[in-house]
PDB file of N, CA and C in Angstrom:
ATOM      1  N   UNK A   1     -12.850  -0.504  11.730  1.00  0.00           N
ATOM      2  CA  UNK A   1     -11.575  -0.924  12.293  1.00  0.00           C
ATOM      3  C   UNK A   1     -11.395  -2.445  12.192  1.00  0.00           C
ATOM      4  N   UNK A   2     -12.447  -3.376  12.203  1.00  0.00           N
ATOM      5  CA  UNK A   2     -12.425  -4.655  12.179  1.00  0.00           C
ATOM      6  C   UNK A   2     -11.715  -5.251  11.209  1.00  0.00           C
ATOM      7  N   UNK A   3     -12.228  -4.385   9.667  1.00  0.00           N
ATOM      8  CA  UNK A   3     -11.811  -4.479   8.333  1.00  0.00           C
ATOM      9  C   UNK A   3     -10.336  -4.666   8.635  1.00  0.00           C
ATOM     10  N   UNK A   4      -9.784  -2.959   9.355  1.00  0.00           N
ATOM     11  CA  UNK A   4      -8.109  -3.403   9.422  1.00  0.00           C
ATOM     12  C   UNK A   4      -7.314  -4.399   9.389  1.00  0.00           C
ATOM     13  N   UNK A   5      -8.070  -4.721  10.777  1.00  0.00           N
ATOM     14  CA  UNK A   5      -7.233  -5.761  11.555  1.00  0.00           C
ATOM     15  C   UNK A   5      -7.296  -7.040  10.952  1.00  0.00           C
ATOM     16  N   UNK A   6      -8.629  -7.258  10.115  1.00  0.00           N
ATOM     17  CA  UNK A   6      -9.191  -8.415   9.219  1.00  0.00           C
ATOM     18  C   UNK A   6      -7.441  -8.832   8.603  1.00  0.00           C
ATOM     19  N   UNK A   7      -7.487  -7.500   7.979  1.00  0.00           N
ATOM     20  CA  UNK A   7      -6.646  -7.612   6.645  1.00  0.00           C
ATOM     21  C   UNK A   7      -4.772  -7.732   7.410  1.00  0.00           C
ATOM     22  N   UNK A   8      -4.767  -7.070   8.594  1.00  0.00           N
ATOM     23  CA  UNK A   8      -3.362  -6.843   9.030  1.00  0.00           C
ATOM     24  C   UNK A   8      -3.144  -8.616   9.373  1.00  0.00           C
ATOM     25  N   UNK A   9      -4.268  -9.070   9.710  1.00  0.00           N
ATOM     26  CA  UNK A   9      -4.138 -10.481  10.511  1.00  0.00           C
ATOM     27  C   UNK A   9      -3.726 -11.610   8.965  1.00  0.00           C
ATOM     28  N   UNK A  10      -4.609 -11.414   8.405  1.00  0.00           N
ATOM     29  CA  UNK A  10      -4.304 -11.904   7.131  1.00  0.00           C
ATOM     30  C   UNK A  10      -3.498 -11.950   6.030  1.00  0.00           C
ATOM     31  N   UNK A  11      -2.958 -10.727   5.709  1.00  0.00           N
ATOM     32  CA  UNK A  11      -3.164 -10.319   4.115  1.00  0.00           C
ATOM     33  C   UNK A  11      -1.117  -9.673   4.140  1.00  0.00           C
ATOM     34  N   UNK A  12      -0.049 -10.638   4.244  1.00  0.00           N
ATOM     35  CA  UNK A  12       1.394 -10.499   4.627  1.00  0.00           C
ATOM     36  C   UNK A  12       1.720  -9.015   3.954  1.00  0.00           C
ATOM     37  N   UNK A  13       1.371  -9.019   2.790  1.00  0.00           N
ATOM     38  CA  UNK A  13       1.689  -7.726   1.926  1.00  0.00           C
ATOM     39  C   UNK A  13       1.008  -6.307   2.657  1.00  0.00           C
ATOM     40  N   UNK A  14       0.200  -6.073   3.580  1.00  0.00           N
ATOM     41  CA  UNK A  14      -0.723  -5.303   4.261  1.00  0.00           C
ATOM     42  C   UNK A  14       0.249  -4.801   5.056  1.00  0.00           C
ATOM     43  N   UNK A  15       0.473  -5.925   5.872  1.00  0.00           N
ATOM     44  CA  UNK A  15       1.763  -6.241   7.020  1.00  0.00           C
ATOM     45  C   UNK A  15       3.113  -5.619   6.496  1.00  0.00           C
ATOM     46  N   UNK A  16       3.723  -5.742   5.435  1.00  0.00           N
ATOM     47  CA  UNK A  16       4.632  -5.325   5.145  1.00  0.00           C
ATOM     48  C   UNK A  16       4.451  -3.704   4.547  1.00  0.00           C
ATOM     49  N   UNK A  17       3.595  -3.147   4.195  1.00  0.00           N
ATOM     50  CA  UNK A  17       3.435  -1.829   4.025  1.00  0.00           C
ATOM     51  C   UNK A  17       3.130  -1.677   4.990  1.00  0.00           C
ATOM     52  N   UNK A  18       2.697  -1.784   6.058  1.00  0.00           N
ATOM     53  CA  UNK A  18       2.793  -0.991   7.332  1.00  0.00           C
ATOM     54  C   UNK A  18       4.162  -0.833   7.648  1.00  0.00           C
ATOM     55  N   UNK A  19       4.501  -1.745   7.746  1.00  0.00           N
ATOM     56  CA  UNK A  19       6.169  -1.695   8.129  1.00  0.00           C
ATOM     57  C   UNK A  19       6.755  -0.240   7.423  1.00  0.00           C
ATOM     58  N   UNK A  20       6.654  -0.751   6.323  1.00  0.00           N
ATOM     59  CA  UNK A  20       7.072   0.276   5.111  1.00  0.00           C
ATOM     60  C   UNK A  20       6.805   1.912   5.754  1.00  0.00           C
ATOM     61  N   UNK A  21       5.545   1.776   6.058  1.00  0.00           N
ATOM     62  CA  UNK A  21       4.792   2.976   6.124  1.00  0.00           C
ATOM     63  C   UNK A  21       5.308   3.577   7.300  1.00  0.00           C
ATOM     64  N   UNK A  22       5.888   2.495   8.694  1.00  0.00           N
ATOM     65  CA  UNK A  22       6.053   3.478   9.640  1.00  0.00           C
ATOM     66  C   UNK A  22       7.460   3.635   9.413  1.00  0.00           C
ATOM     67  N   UNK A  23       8.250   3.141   8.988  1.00  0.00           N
ATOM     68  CA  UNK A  23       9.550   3.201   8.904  1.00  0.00           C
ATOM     69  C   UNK A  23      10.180   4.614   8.314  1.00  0.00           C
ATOM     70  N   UNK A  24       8.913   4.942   7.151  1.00  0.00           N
ATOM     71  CA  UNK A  24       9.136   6.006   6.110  1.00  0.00           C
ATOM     72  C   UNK A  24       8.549   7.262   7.045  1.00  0.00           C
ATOM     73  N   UNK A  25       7.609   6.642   7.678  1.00  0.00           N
ATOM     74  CA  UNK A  25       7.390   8.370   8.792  1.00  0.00           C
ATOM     75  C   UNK A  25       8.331   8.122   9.733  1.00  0.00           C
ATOM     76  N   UNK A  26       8.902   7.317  10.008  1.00  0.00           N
ATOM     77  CA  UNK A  26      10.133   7.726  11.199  1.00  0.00           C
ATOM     78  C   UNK A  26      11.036   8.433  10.646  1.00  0.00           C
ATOM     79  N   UNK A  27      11.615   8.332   9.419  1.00  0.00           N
ATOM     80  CA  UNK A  27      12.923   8.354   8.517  1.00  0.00           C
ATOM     81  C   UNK A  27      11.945  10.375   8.342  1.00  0.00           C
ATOM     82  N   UNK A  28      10.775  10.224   7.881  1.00  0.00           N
ATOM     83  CA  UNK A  28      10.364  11.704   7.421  1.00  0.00           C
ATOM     84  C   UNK A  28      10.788  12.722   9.237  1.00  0.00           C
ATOM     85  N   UNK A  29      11.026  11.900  10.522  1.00  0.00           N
ATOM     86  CA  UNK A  29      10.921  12.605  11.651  1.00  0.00           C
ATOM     87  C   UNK A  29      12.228  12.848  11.428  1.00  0.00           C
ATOM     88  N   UNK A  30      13.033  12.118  11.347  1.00  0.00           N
ATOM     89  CA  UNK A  30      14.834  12.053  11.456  1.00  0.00           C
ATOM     90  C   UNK A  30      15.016  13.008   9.881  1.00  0.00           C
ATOM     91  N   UNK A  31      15.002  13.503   9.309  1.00  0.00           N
ATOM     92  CA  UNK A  31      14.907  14.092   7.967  1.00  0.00           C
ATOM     93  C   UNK A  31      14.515  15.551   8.259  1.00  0.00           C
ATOM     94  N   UNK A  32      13.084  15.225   8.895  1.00  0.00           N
ATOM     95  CA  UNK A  32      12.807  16.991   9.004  1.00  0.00           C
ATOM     96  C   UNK A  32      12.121  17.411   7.836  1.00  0.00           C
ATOM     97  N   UNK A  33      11.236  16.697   7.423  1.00  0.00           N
ATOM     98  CA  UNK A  33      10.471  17.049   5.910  1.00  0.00           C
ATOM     99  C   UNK A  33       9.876  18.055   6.411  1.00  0.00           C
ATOM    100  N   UNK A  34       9.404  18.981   5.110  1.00  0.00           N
ATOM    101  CA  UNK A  34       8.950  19.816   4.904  1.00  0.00           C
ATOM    102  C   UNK A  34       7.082  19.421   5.477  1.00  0.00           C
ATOM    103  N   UNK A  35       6.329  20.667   5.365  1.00  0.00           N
ATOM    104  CA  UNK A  35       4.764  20.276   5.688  1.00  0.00           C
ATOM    105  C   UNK A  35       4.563  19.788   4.526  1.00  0.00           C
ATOM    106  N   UNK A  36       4.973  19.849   2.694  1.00  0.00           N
ATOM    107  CA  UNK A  36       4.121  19.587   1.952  1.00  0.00           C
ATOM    108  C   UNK A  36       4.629  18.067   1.622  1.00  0.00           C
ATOM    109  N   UNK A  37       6.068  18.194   1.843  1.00  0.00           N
ATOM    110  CA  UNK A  37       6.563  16.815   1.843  1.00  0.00           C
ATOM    111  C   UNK A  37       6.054  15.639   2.798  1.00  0.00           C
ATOM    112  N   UNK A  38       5.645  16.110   3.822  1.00  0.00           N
ATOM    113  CA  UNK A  38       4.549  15.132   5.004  1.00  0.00           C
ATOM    114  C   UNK A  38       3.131  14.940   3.758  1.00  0.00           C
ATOM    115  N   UNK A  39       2.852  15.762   3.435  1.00  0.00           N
ATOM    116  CA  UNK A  39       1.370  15.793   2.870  1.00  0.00           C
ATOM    117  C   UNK A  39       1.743  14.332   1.771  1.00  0.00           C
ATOM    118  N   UNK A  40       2.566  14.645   0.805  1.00  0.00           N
ATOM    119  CA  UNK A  40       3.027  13.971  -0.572  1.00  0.00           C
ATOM    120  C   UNK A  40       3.134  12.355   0.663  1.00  0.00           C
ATOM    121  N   UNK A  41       3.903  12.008   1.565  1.00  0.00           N
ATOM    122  CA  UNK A  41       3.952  10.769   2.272  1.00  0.00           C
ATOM    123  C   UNK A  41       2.957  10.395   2.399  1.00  0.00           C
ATOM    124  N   UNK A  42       2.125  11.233   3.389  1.00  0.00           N
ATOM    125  CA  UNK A  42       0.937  10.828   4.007  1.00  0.00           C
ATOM    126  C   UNK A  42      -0.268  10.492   2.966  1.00  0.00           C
ATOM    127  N   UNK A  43      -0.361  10.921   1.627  1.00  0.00           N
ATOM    128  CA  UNK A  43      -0.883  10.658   1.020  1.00  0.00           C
ATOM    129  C   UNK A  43      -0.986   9.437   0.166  1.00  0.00           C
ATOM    130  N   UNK A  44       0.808   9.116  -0.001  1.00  0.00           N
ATOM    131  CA  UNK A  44       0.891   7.987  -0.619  1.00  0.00           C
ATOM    132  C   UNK A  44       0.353   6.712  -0.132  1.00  0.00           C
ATOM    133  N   UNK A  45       1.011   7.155   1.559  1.00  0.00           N
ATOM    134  CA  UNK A  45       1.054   5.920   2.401  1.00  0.00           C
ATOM    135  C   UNK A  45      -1.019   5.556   2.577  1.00  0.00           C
ATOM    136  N   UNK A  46      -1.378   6.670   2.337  1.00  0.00           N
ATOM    137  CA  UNK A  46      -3.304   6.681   2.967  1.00  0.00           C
ATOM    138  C   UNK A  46      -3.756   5.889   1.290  1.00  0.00           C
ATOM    139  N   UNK A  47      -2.839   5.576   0.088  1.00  0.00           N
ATOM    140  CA  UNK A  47      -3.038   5.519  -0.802  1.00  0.00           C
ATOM    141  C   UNK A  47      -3.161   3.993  -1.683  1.00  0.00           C
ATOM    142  N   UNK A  48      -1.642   3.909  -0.949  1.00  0.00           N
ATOM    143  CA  UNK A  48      -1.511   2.239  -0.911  1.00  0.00           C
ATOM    144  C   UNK A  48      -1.957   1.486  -0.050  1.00  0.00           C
ATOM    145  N   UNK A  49      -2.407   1.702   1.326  1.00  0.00           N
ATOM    146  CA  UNK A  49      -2.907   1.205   2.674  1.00  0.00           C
ATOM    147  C   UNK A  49      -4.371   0.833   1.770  1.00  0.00           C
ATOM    148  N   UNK A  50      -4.978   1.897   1.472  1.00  0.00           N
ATOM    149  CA  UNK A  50      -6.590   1.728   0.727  1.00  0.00           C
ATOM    150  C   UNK A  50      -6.696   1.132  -0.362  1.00  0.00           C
ATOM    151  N   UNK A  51      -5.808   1.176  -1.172  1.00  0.00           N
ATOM    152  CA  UNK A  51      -6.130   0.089  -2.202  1.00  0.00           C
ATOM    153  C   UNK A  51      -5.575  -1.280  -2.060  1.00  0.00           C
ATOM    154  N   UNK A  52      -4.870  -1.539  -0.966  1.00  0.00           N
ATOM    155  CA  UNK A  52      -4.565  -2.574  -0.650  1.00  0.00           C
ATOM    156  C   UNK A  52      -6.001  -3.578   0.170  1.00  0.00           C
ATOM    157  N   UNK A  53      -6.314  -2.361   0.997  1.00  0.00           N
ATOM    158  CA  UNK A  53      -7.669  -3.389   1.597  1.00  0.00           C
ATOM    159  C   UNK A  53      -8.634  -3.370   0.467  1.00  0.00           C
ATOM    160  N   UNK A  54      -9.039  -2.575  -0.922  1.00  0.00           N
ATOM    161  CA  UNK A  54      -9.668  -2.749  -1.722  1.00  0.00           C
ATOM    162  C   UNK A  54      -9.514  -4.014  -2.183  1.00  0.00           C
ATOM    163  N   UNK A  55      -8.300  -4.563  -2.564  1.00  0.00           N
ATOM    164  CA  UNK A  55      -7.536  -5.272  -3.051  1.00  0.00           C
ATOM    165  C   UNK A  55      -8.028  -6.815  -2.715  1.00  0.00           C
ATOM    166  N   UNK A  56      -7.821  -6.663  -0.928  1.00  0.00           N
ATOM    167  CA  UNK A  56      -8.245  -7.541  -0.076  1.00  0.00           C
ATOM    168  C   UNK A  56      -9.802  -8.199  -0.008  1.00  0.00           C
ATOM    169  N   UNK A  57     -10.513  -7.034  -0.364  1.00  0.00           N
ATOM    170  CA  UNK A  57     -12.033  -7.019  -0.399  1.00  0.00           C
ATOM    171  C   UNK A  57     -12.460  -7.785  -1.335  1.00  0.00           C
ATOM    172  N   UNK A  58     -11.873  -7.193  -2.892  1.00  0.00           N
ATOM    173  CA  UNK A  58     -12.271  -7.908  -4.001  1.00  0.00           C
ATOM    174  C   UNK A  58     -12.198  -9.136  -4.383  1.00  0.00           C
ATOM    175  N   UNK A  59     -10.796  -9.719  -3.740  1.00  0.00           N
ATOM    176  CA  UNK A  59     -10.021 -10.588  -3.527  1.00  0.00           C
ATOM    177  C   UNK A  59     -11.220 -11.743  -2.511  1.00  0.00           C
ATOM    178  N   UNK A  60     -11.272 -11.141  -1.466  1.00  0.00           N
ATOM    179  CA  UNK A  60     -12.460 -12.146  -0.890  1.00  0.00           C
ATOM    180  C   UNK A  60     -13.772 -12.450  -1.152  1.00  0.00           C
ATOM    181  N   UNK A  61     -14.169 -11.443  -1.882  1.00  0.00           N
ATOM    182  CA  UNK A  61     -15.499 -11.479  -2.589  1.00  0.00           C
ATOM    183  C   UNK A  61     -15.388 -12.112  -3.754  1.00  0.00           C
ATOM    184  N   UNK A  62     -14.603 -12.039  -4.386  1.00  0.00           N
ATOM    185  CA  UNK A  62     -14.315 -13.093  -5.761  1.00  0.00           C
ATOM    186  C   UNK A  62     -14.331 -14.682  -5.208  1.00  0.00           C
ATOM    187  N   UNK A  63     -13.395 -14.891  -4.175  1.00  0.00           N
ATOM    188  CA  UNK A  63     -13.698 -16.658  -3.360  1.00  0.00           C
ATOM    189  C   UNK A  63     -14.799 -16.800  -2.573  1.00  0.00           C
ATOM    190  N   UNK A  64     -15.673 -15.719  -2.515  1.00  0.00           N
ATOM    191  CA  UNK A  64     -16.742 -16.241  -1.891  1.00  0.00           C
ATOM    192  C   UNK A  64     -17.909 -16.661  -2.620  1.00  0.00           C
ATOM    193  N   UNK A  65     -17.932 -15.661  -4.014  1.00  0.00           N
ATOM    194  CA  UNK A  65     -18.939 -16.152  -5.024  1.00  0.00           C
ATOM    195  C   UNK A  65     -18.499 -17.028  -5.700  1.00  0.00           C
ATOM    196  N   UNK A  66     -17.000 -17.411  -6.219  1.00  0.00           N
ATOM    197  CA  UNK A  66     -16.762 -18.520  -6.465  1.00  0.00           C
ATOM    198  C   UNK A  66     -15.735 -19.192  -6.487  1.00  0.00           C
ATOM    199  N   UNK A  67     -16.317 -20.390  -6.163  1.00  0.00           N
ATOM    200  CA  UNK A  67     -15.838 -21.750  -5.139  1.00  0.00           C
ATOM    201  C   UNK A  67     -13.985 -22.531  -6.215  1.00  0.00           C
ATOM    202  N   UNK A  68     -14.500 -22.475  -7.296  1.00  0.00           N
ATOM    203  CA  UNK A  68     -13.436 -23.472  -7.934  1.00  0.00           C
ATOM    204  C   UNK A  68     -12.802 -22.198  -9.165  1.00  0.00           C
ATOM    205  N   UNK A  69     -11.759 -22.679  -9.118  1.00  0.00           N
ATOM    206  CA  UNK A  69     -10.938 -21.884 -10.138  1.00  0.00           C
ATOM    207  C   UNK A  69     -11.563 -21.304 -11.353  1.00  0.00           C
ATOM    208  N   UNK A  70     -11.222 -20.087 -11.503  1.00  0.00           N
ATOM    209  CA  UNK A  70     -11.896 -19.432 -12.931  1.00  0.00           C
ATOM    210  C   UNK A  70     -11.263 -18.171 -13.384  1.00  0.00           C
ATOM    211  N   UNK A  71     -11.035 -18.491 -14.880  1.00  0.00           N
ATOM    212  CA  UNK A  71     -10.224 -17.187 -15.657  1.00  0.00           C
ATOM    213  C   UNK A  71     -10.512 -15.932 -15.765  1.00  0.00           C
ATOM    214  N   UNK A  72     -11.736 -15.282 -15.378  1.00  0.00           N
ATOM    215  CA  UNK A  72     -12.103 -14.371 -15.098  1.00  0.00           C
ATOM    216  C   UNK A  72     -11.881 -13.894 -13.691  1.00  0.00           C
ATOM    217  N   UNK A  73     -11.936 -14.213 -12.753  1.00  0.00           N
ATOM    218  CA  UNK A  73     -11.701 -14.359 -11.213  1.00  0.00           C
ATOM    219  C   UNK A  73     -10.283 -14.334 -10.959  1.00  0.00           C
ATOM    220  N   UNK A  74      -9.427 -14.690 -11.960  1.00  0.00           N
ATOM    221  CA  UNK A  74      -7.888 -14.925 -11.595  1.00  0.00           C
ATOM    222  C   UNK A  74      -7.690 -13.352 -12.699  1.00  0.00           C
ATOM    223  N   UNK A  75      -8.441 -13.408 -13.771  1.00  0.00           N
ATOM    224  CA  UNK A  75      -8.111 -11.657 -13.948  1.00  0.00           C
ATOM    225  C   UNK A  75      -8.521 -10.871 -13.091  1.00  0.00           C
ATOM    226  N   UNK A  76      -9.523 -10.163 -12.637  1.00  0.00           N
ATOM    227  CA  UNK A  76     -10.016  -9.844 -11.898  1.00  0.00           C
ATOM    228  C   UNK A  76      -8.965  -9.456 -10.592  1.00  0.00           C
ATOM    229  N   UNK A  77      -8.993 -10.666  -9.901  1.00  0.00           N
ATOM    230  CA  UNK A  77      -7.980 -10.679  -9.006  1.00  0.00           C
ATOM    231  C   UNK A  77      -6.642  -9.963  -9.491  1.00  0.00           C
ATOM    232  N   UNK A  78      -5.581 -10.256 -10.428  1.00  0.00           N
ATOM    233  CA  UNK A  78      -4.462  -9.854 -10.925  1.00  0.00           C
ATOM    234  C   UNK A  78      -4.524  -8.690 -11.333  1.00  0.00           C
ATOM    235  N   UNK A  79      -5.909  -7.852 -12.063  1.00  0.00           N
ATOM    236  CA  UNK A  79      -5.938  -6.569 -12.128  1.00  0.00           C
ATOM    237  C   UNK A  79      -5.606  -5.756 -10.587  1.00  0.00           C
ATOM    238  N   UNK A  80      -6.635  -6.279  -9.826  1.00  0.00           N
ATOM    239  CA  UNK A  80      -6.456  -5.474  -8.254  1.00  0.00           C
ATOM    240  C   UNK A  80      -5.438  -5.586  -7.867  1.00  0.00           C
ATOM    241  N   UNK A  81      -4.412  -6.345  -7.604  1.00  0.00           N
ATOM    242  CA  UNK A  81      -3.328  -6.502  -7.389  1.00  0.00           C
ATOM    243  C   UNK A  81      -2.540  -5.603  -8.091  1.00  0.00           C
ATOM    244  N   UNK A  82      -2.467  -5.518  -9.322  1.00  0.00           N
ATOM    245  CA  UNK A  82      -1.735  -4.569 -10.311  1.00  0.00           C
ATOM    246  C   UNK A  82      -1.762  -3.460 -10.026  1.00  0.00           C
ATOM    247  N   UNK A  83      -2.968  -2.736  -9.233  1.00  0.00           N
ATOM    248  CA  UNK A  83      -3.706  -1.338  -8.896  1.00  0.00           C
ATOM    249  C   UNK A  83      -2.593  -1.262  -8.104  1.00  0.00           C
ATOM    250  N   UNK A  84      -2.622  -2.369  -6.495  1.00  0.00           N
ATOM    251  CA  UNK A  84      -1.482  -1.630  -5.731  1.00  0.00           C
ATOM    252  C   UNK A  84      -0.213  -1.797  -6.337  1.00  0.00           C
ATOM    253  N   UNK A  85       0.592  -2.190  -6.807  1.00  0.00           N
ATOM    254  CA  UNK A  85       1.389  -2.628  -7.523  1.00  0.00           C
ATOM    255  C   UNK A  85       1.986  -1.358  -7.758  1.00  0.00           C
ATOM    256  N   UNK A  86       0.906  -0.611  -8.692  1.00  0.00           N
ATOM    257  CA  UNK A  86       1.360   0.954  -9.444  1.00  0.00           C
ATOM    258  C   UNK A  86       1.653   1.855  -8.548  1.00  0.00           C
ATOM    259  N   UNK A  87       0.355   1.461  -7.651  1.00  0.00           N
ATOM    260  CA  UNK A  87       0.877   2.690  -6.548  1.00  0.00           C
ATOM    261  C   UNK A  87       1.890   2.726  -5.697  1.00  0.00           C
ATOM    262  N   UNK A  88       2.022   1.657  -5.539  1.00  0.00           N
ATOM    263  CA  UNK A  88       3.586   1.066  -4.556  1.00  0.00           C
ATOM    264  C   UNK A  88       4.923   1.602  -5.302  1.00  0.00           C
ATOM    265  N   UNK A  89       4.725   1.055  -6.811  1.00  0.00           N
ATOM    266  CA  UNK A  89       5.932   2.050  -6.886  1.00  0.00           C
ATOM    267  C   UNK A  89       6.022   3.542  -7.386  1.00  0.00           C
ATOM    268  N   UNK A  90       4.727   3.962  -7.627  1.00  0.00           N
ATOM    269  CA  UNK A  90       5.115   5.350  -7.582  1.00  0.00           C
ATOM    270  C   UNK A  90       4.830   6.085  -6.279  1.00  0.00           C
ATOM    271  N   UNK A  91       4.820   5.629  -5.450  1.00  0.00           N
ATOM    272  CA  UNK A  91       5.104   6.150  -3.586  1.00  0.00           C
ATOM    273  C   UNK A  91       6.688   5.646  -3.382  1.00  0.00           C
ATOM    274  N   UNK A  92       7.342   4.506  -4.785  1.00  0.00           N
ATOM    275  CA  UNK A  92       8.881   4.175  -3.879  1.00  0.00           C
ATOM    276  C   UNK A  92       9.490   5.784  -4.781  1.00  0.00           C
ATOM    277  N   UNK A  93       8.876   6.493  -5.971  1.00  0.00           N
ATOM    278  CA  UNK A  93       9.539   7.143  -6.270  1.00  0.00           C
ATOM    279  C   UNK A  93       9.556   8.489  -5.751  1.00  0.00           C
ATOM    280  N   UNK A  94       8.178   8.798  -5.595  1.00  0.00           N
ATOM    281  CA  UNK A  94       7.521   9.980  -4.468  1.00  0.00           C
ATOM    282  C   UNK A  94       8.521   9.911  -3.203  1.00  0.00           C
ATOM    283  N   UNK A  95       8.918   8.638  -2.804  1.00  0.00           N
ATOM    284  CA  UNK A  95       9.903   8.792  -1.618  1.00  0.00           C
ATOM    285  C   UNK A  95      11.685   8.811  -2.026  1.00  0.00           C
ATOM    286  N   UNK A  96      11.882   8.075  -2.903  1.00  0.00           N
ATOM    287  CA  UNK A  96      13.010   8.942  -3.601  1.00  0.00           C
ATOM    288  C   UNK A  96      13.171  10.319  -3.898  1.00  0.00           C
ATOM    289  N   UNK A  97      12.368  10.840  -4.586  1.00  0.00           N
ATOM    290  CA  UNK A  97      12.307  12.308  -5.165  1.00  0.00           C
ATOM    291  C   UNK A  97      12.402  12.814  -3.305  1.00  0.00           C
ATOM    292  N   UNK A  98      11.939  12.718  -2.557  1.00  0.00           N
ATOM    293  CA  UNK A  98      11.458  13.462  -0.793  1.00  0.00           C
ATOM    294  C   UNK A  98      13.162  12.812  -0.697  1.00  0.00           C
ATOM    295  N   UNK A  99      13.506  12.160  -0.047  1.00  0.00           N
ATOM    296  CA  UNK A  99      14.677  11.102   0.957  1.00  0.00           C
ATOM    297  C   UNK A  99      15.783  11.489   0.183  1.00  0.00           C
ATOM    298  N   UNK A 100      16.029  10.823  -1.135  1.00  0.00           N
ATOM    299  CA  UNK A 100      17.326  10.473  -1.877  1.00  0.00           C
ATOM    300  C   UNK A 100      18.049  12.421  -1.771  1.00  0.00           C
ATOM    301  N   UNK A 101      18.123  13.171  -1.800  1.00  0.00           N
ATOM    302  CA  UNK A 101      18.642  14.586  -1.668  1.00  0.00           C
ATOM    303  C   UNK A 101      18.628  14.629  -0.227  1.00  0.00           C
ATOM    304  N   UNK A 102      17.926  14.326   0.805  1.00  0.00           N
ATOM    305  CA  UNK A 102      18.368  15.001   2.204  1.00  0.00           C
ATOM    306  C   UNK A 102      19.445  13.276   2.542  1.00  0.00           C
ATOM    307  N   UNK A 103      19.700  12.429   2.213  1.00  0.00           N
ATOM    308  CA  UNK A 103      19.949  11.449   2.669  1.00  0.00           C
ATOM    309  C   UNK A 103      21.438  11.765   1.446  1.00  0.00           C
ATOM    310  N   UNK A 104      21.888  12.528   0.449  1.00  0.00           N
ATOM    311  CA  UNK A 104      22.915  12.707  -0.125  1.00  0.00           C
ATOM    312  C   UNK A 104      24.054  13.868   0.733  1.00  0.00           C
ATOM    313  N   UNK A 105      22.759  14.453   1.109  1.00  0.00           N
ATOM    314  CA  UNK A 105      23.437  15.582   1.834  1.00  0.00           C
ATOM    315  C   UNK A 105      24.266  15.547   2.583  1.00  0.00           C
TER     316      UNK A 105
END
């Protein structure tokens, strides 16, 4: 749990998918999703939350082994980032495909 809070205290983008995250299970309460459509959310959201603190991890372990700028370390870094990146938007489309039809209705 420490990890969490590490990262909620820190890490703005963490902070803002939470937001994200509860906003999208409130919107799934007001909606009335289906059980498998909860599953497809809950999964995304358990999806990007985790590779985000991965993200966070690698991210601090890369400045802790090293101290001064380096091109490998700034790839490195920009790959992990990229990871959530993908998943972020295929959870914005996972929540289109769920929302965009009950929210036309």
């Amino acid at each position: 749990m420490d990890g969490f809070m590490v990262a909620f205290k820190t890490q703005l983008n963490f902070r803002i998918e939470i937001f994200v995250a509860i906003s999208v299970i409130l919107t799934g309460f007001f909606f009335r999703v289906t059980s498998i459509e909860w599953m497809i959310i809950m999964l995304n959201i358990s999806i990007v939350l985790s590779l985000e603190l991965i993200n966070t991890a690698i991210e601090n372990t890369c400045d802790f082994v090293c101290k001064e700028k380096n091109l490998v370390v700034k790839i490195i870094k920009d790959v992990s980032a990229a990871a959530v990146l993908l998943v972020a938007i295929a959870s914005i489309f996972c929540g289109a495909i769920i929302f965009l039809p009950k929210i036309l209705k």
